[in-house]
PDB file of N, CA and C in Angstrom:
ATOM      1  N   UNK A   1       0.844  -1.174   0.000  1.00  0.00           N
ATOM      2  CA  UNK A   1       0.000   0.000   0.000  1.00  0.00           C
ATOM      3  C   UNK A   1       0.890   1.237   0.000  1.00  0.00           C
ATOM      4  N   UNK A   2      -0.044   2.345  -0.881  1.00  0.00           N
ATOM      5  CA  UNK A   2       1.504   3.923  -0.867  1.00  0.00           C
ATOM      6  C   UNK A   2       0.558   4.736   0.140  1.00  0.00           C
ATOM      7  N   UNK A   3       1.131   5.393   0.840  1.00  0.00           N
ATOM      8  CA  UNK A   3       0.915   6.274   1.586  1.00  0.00           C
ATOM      9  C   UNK A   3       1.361   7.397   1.160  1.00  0.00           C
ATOM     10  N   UNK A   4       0.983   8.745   1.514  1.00  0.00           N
ATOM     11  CA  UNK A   4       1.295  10.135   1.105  1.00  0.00           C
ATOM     12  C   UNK A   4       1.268  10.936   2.596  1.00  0.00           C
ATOM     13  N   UNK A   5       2.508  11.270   2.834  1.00  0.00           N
ATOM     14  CA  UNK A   5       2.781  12.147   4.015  1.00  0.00           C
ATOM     15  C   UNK A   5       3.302  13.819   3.339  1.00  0.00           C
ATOM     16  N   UNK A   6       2.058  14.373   3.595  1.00  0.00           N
ATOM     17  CA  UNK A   6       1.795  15.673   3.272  1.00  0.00           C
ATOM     18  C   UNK A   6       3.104  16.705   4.433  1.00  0.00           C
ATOM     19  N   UNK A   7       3.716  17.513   4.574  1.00  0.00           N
ATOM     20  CA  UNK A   7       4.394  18.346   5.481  1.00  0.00           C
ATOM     21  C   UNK A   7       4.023  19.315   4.788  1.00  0.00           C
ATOM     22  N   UNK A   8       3.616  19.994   6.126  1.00  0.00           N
ATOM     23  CA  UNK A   8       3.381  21.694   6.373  1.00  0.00           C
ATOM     24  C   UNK A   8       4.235  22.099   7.356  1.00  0.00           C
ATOM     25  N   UNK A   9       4.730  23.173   6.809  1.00  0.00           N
ATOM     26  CA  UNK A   9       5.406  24.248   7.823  1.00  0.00           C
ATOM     27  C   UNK A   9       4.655  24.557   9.586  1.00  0.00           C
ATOM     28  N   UNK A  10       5.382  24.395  10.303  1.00  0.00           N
ATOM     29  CA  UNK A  10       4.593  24.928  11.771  1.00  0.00           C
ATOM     30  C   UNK A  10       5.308  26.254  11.725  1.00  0.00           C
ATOM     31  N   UNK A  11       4.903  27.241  13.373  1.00  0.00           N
ATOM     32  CA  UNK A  11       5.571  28.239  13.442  1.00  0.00           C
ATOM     33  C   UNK A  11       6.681  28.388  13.788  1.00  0.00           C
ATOM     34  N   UNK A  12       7.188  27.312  14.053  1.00  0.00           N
ATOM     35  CA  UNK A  12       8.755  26.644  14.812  1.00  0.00           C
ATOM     36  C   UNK A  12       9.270  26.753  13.412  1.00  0.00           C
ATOM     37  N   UNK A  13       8.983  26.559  12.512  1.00  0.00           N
ATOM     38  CA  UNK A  13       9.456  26.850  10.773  1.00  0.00           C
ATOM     39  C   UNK A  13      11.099  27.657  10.769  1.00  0.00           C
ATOM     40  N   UNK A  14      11.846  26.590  10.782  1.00  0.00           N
ATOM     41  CA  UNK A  14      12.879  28.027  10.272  1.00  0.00           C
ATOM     42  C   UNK A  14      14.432  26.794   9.549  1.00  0.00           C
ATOM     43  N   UNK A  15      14.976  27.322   8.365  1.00  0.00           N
ATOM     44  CA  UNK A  15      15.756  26.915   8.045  1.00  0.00           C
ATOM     45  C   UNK A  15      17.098  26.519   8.755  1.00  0.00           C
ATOM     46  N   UNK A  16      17.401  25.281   9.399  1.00  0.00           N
ATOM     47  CA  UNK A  16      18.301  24.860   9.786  1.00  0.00           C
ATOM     48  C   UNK A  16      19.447  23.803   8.971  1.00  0.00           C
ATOM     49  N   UNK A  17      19.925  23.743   8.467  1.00  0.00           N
ATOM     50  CA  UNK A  17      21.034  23.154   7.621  1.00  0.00           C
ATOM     51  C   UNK A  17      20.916  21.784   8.103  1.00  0.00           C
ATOM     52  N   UNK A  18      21.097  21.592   9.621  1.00  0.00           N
ATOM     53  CA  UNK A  18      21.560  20.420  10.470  1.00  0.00           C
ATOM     54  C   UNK A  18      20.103  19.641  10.437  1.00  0.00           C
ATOM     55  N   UNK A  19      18.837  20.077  10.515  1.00  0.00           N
ATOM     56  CA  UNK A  19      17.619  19.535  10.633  1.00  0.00           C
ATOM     57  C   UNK A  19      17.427  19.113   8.825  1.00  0.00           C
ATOM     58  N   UNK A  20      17.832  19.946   7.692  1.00  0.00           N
ATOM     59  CA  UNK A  20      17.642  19.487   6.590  1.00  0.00           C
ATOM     60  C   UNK A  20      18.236  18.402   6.142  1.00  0.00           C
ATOM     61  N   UNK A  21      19.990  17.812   6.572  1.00  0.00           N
ATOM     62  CA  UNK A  21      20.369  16.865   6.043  1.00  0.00           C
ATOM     63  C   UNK A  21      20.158  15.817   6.575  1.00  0.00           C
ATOM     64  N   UNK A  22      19.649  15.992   8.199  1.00  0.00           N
ATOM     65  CA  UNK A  22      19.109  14.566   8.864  1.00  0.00           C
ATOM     66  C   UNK A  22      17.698  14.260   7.719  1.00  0.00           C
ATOM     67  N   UNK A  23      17.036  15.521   7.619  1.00  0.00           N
ATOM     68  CA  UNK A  23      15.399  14.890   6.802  1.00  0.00           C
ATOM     69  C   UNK A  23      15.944  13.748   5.697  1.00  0.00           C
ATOM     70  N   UNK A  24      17.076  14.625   4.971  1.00  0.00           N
ATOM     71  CA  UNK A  24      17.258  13.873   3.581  1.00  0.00           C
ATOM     72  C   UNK A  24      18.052  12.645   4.013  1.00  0.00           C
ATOM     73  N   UNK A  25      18.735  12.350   4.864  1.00  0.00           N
ATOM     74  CA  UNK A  25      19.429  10.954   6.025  1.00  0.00           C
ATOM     75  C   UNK A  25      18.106  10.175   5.756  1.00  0.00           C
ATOM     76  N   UNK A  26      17.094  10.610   6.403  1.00  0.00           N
ATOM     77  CA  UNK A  26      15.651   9.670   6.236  1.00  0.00           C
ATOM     78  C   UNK A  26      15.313   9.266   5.201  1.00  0.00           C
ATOM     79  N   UNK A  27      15.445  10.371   3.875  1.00  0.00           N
ATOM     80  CA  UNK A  27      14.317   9.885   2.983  1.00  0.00           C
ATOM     81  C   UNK A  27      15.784   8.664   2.452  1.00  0.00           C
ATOM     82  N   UNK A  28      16.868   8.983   2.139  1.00  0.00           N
ATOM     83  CA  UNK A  28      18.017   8.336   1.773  1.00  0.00           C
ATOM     84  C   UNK A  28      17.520   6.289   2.078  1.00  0.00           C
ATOM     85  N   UNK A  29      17.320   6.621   3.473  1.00  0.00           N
ATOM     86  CA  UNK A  29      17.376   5.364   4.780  1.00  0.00           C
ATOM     87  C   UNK A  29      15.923   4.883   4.023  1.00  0.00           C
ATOM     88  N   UNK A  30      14.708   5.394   3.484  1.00  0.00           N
ATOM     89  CA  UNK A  30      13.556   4.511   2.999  1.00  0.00           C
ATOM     90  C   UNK A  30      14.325   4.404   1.554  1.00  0.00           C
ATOM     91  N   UNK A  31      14.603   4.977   1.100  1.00  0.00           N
ATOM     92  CA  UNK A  31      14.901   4.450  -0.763  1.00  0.00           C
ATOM     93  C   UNK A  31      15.970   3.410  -0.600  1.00  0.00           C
ATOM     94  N   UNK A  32      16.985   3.548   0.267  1.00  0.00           N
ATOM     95  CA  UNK A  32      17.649   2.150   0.807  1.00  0.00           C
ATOM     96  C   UNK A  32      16.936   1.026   0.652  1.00  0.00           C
ATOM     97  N   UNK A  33      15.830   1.190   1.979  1.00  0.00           N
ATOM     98  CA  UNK A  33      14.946   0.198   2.410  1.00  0.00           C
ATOM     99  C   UNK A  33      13.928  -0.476   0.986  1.00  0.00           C
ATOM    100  N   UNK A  34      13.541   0.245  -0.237  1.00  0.00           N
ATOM    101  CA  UNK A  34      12.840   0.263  -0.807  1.00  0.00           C
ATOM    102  C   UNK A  34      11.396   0.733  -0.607  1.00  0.00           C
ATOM    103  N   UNK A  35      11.015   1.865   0.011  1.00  0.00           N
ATOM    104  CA  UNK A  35       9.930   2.374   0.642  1.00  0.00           C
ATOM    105  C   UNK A  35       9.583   3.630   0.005  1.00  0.00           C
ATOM    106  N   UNK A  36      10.719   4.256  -0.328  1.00  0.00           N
ATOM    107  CA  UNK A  36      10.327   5.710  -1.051  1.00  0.00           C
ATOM    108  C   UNK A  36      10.308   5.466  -2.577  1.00  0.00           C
ATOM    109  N   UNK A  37       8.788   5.884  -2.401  1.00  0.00           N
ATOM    110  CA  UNK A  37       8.856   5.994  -4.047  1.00  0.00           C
ATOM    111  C   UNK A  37       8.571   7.672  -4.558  1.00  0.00           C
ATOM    112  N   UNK A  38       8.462   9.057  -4.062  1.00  0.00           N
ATOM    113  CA  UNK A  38       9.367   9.827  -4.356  1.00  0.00           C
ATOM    114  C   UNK A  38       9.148  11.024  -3.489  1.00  0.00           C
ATOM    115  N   UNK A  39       9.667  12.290  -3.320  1.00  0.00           N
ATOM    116  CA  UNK A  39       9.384  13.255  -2.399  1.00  0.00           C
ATOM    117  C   UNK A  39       9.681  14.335  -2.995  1.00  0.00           C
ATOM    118  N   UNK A  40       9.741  15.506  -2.425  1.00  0.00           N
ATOM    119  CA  UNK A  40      10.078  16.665  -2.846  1.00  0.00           C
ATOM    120  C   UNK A  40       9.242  17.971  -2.283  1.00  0.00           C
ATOM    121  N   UNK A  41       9.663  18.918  -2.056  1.00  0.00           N
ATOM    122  CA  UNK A  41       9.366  20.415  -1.741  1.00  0.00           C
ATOM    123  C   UNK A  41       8.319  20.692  -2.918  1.00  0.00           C
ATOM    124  N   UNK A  42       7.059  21.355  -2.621  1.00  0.00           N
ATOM    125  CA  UNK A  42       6.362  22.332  -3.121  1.00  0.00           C
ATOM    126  C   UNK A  42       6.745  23.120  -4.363  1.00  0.00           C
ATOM    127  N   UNK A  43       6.741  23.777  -5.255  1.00  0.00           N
ATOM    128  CA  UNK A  43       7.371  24.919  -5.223  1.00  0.00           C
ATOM    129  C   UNK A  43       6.002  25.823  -5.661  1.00  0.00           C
ATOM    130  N   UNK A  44       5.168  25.753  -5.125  1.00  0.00           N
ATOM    131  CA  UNK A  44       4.331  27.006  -5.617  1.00  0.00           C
ATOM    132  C   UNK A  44       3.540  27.364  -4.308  1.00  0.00           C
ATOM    133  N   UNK A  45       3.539  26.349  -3.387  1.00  0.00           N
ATOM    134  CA  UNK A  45       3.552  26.713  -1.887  1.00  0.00           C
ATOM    135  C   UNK A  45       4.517  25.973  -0.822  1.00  0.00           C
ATOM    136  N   UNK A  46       4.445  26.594   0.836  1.00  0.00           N
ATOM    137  CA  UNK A  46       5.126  26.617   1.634  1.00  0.00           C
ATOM    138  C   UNK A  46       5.128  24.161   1.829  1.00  0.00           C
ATOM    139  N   UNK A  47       5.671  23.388   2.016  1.00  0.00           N
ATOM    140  CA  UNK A  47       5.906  22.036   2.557  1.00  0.00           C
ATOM    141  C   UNK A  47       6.332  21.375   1.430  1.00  0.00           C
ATOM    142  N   UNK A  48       5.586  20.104   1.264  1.00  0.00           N
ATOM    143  CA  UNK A  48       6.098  19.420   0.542  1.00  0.00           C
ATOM    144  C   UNK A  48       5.552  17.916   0.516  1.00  0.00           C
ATOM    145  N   UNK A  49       6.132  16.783  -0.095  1.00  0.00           N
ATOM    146  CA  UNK A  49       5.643  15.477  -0.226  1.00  0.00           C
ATOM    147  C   UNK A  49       6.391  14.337  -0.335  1.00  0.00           C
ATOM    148  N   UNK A  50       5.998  13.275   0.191  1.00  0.00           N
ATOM    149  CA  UNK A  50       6.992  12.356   0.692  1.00  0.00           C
ATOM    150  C   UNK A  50       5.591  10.771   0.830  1.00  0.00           C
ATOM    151  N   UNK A  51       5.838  10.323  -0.962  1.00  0.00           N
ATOM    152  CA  UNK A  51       5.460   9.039  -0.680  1.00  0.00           C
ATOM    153  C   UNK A  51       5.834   7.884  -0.917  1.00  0.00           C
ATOM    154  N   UNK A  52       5.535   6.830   0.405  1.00  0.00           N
ATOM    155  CA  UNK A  52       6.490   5.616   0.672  1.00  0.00           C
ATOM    156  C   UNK A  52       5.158   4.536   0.456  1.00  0.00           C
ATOM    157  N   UNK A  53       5.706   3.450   0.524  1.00  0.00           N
ATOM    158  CA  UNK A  53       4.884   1.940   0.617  1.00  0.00           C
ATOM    159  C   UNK A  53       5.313   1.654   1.970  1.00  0.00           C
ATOM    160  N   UNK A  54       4.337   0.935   2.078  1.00  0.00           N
ATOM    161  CA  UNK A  54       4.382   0.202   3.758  1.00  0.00           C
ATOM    162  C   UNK A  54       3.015  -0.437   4.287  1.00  0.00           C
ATOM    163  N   UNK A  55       3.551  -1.726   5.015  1.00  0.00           N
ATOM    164  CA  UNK A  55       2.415  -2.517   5.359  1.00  0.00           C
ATOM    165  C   UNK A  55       1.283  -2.466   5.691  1.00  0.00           C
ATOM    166  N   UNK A  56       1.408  -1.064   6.386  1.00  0.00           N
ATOM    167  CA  UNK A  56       0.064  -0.459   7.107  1.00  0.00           C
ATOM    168  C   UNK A  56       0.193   0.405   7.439  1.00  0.00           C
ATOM    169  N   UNK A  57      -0.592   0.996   7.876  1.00  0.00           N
ATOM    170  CA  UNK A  57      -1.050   2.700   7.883  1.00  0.00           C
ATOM    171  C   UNK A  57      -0.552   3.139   9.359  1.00  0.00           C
ATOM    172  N   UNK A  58      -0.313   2.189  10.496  1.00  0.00           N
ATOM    173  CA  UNK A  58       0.658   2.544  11.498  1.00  0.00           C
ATOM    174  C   UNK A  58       1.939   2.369  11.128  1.00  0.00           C
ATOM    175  N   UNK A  59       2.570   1.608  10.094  1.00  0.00           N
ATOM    176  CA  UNK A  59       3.924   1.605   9.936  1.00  0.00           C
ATOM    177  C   UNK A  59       4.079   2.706   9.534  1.00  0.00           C
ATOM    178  N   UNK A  60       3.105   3.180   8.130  1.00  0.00           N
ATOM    179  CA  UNK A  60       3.347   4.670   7.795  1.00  0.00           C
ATOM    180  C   UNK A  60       3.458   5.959   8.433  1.00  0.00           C
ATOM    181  N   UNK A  61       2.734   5.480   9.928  1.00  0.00           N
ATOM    182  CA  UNK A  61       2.646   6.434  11.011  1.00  0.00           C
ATOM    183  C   UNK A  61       3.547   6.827  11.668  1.00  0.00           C
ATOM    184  N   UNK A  62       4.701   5.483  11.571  1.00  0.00           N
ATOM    185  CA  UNK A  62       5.781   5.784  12.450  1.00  0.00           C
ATOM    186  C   UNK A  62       6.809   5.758  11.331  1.00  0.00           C
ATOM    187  N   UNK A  63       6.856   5.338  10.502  1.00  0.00           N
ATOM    188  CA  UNK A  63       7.763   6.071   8.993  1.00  0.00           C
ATOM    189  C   UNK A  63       7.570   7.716   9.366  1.00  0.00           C
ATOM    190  N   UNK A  64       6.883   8.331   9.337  1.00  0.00           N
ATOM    191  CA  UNK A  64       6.302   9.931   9.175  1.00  0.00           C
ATOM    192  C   UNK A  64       7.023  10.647  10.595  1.00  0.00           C
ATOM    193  N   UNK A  65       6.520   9.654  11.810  1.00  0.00           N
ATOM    194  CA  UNK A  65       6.921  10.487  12.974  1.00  0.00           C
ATOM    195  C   UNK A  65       8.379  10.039  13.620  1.00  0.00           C
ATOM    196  N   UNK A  66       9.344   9.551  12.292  1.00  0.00           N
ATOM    197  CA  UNK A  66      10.958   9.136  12.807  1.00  0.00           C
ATOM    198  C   UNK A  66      11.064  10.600  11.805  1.00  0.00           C
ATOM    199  N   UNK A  67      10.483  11.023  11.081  1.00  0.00           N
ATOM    200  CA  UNK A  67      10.974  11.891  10.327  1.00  0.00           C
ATOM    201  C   UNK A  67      11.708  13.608  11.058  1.00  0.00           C
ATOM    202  N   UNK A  68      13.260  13.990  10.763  1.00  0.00           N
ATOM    203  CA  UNK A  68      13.693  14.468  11.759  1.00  0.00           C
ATOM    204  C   UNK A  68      12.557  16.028  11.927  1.00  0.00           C
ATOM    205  N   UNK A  69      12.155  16.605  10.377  1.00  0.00           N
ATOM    206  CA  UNK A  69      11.177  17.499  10.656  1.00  0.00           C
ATOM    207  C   UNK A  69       9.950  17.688  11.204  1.00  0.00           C
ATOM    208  N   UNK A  70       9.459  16.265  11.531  1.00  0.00           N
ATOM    209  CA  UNK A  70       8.844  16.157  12.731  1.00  0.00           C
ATOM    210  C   UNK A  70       8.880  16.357  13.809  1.00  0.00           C
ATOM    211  N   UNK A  71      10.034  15.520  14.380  1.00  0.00           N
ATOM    212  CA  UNK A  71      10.818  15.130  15.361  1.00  0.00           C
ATOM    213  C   UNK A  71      11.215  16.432  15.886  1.00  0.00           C
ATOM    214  N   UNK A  72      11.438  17.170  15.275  1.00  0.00           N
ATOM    215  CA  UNK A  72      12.161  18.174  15.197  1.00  0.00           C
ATOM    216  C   UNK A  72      11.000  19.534  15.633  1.00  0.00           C
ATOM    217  N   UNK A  73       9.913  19.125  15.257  1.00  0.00           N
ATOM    218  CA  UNK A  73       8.643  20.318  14.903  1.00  0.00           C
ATOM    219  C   UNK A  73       8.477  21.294  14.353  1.00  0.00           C
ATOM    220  N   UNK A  74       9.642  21.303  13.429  1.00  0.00           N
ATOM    221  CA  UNK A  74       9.101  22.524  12.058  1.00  0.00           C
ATOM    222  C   UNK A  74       8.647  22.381  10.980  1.00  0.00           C
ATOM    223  N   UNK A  75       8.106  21.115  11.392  1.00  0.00           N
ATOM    224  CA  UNK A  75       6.902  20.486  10.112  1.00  0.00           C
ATOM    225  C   UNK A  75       5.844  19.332  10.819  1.00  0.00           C
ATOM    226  N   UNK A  76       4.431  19.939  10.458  1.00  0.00           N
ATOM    227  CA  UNK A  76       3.177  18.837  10.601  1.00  0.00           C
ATOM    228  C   UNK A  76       3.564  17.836   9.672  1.00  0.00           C
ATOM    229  N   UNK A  77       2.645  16.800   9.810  1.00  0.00           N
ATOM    230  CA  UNK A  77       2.167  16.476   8.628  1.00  0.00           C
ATOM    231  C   UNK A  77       0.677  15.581   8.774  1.00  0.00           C
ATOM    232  N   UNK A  78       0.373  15.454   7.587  1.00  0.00           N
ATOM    233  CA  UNK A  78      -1.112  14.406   7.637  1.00  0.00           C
ATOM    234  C   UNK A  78      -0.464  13.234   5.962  1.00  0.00           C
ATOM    235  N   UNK A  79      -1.585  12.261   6.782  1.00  0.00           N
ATOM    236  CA  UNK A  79      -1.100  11.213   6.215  1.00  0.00           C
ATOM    237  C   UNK A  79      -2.061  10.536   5.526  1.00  0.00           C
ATOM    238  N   UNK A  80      -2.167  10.414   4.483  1.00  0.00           N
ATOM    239  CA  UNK A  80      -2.936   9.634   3.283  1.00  0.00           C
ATOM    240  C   UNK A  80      -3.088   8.425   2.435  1.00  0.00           C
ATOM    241  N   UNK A  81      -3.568   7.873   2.767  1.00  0.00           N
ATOM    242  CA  UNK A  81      -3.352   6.121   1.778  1.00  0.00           C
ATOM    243  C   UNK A  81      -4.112   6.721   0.536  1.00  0.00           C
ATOM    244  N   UNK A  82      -3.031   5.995  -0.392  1.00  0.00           N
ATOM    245  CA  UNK A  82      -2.916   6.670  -1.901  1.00  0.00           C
ATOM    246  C   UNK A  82      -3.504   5.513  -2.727  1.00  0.00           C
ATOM    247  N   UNK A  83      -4.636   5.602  -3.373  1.00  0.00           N
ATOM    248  CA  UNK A  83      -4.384   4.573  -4.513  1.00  0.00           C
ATOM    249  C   UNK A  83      -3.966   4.792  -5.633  1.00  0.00           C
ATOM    250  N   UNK A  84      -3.440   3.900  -6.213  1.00  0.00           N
ATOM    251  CA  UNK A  84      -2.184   4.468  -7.561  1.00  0.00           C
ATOM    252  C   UNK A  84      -3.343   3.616  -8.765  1.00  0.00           C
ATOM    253  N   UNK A  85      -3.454   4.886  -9.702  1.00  0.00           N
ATOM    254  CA  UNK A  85      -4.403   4.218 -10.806  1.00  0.00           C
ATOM    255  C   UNK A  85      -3.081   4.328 -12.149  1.00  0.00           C
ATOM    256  N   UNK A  86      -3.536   3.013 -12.599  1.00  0.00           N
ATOM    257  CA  UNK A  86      -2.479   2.709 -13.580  1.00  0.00           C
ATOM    258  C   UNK A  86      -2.822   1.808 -14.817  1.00  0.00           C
ATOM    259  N   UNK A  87      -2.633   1.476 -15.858  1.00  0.00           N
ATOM    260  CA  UNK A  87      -2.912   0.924 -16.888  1.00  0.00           C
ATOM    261  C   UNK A  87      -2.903  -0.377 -16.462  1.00  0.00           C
ATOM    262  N   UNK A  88      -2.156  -1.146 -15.033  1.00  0.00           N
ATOM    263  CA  UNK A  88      -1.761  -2.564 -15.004  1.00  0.00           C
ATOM    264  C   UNK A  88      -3.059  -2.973 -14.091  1.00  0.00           C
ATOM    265  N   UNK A  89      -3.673  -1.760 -13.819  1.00  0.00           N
ATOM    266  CA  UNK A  89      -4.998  -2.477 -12.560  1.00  0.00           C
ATOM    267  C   UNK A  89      -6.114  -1.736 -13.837  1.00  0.00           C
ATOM    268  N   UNK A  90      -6.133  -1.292 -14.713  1.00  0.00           N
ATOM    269  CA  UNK A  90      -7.093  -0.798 -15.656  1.00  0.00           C
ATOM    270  C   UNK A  90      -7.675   0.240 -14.615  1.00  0.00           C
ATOM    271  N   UNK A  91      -6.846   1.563 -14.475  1.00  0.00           N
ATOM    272  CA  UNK A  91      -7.314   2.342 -13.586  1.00  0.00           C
ATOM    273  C   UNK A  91      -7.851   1.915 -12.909  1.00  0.00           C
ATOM    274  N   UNK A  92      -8.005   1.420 -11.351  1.00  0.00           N
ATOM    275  CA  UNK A  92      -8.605   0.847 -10.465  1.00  0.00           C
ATOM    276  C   UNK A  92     -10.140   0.377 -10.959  1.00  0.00           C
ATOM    277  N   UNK A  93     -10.160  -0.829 -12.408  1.00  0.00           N
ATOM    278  CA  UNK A  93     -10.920  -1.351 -12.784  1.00  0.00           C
ATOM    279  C   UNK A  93     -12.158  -0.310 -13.623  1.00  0.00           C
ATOM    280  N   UNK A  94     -11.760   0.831 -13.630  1.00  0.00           N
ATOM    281  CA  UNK A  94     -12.909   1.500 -14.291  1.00  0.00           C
ATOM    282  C   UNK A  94     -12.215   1.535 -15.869  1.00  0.00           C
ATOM    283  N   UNK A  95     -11.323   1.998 -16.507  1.00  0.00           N
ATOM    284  CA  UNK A  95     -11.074   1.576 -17.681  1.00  0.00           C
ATOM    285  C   UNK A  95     -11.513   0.712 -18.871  1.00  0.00           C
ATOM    286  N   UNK A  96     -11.953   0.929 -19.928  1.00  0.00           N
ATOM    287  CA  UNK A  96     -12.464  -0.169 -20.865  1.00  0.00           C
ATOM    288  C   UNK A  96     -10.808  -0.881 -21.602  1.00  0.00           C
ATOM    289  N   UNK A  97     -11.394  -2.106 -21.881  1.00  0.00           N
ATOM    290  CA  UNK A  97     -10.233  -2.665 -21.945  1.00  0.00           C
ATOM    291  C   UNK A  97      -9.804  -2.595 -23.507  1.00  0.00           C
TER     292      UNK A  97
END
């Protein structure tokens, strides 16, 4: 299952160098693992996106809250189970074949 961990800025928000390369330490440590399938900053507003696979929606929970901008609290986030529509499931079966 993919999950989608949304990050928003809190008011604790502030650019730290040392809090950014631990984040990217993390995402590094799931694409290792085979979990990240991809992330990235916003650019037309303030957070960003970060989605992984994982067994369940508490693993994803605690995937999200090892995350150091969490951890850290200059980033929320909310968390989303994603379904991925694709030509190999015939868009989640609605597709004509």
């Amino acid at each position: 299952m993919c999950y989608v961990i949304l990050l928003s800025p809190t008011p604790q928000d502030r650019r730290d160098m040392n809090i950014i390369r631990a984040h990217v330490k993390h995402l590094q440590e799931l694409e290792r693992s085979g979990q990240l399938v991809m992330c990235g900053p916003f650019s037309d507003s303030p957070g960003g996106m970060v989605i992984i696979c994982a067994d369940s929606r508490e693993e994803a929970e605690q995937i999200a809250q090892r995350d150091p901008y969490i951890l850290t609290g200059i980033r929320s986030y909310e968390l989303r189970t994603w379904g991925l529509s694709h030509a190999g499931n015939r868009h989640m079966g609605i597709a004509e074949e």
